[in-house]
Protein backbone atom coordinates (compact mmCIF):
# COMPACT_ATOMS: atom_id res chain seq x y z
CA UNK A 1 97.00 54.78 145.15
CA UNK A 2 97.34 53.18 148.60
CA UNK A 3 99.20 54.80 150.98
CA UNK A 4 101.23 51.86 152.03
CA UNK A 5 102.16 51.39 148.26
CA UNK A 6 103.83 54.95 148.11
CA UNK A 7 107.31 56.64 149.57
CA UNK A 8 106.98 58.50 152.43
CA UNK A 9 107.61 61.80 150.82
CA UNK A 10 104.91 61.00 149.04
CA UNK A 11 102.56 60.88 151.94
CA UNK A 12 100.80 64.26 153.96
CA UNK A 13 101.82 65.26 156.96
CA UNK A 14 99.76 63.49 159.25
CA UNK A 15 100.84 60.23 156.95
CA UNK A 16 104.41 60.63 157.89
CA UNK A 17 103.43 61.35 161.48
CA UNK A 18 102.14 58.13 161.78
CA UNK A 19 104.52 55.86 159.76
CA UNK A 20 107.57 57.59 162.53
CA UNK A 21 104.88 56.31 165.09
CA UNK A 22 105.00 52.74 163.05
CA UNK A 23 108.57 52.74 162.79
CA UNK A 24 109.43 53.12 166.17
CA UNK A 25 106.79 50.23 167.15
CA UNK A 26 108.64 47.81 164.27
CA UNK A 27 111.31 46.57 167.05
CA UNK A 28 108.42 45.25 169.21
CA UNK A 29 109.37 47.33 172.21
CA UNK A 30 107.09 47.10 175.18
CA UNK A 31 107.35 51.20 176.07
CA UNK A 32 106.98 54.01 173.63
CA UNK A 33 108.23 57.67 174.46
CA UNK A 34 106.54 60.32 172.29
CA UNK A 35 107.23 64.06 172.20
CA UNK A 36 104.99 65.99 170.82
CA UNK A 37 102.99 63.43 168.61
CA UNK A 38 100.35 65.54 166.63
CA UNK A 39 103.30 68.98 166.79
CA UNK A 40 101.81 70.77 163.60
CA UNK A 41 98.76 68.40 162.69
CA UNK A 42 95.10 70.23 161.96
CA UNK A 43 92.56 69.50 164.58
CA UNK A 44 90.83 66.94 162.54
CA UNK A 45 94.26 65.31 161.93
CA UNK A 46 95.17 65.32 165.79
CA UNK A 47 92.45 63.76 166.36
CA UNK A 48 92.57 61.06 163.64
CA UNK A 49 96.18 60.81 165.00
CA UNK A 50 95.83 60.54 168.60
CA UNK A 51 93.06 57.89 167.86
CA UNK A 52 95.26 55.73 165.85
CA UNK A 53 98.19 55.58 167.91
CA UNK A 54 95.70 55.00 171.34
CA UNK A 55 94.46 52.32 169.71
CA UNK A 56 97.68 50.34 168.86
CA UNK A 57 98.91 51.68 172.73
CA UNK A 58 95.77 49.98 174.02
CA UNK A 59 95.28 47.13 172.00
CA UNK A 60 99.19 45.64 172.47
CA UNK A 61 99.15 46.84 176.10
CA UNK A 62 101.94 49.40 175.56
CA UNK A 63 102.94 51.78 178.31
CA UNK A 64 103.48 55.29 176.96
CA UNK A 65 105.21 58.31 178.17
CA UNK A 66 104.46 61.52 176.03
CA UNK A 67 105.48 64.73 176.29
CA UNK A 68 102.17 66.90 175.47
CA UNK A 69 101.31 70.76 175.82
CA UNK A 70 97.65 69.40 174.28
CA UNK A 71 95.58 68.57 176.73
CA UNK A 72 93.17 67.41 174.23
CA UNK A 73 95.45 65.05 172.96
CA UNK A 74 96.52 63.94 176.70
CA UNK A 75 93.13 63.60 177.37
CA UNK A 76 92.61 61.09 174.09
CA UNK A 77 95.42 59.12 175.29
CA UNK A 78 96.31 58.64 178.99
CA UNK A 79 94.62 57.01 181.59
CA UNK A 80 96.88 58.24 183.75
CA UNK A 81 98.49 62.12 183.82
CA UNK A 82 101.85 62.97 185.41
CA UNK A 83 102.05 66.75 185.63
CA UNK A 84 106.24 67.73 186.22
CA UNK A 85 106.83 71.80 187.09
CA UNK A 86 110.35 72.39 187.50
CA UNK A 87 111.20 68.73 187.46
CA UNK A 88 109.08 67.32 189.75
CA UNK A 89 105.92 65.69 189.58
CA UNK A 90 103.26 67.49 191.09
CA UNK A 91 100.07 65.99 190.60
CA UNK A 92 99.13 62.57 189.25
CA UNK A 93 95.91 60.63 188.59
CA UNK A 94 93.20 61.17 186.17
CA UNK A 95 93.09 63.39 183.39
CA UNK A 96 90.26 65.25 185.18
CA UNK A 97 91.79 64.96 188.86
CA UNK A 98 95.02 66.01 187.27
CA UNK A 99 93.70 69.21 185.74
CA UNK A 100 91.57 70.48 189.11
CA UNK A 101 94.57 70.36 190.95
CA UNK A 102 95.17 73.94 192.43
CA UNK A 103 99.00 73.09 192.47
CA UNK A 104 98.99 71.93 188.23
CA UNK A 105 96.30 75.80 188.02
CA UNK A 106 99.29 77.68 189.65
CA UNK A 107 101.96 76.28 187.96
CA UNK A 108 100.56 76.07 184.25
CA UNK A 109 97.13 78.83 184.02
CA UNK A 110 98.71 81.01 186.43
């Protein structure tokens, strides 16, 4: 049976994951905040997930703010990192620039 022709607690996990992601895009908002999108996905479901929901981002134009302790999944969906430490932004730029930064090193991989 199709997925879109069952009840959600019908669905897997990474199902329901992504119908929250599709109800919060039903009001046609123009910014979506997202904390901890793939929180207790598999890898292969992460990354099924993360290239779903990049996809709808990208194609409608959507900014996104997400809150993410996977860099692999900040790395599948920003083009542009924000690293806060104590509530301030300390680096921002590219995933890569973002992650060489001595000040995001000593603040997050000691």
């Amino acid at each position: 049976m199709v997925a879109a022709n069952r009840l959600v607690d019908e669905l897997s996990y990474p199902e329901r994951k992504l119908v929250e992601f599709a109800r919060a895009m039903v009001g046609g908002a123009s910014l979506v905040l997202l904390d901890e999108p793939t929180a207790g996905l598999a890898i292969e479901d992460r990354q099924r997930t993360v290239e779903r929901m990049r996809l709808y981002i990208e194609e409608r134009a959507l900014t996104a703010i997400i809150v993410e302790h996977d860099m692999g999944v900040i790395r599948g969906m920003s083009s542009r990192v924000h690293v806060m430490d104590a509530g301030r932004v300390i680096a921002s730029g590219s995933f890569s620039d973002v992650i060489a930064d001595e000040r995001v090193k000593e603040a997050y991989l000691g």
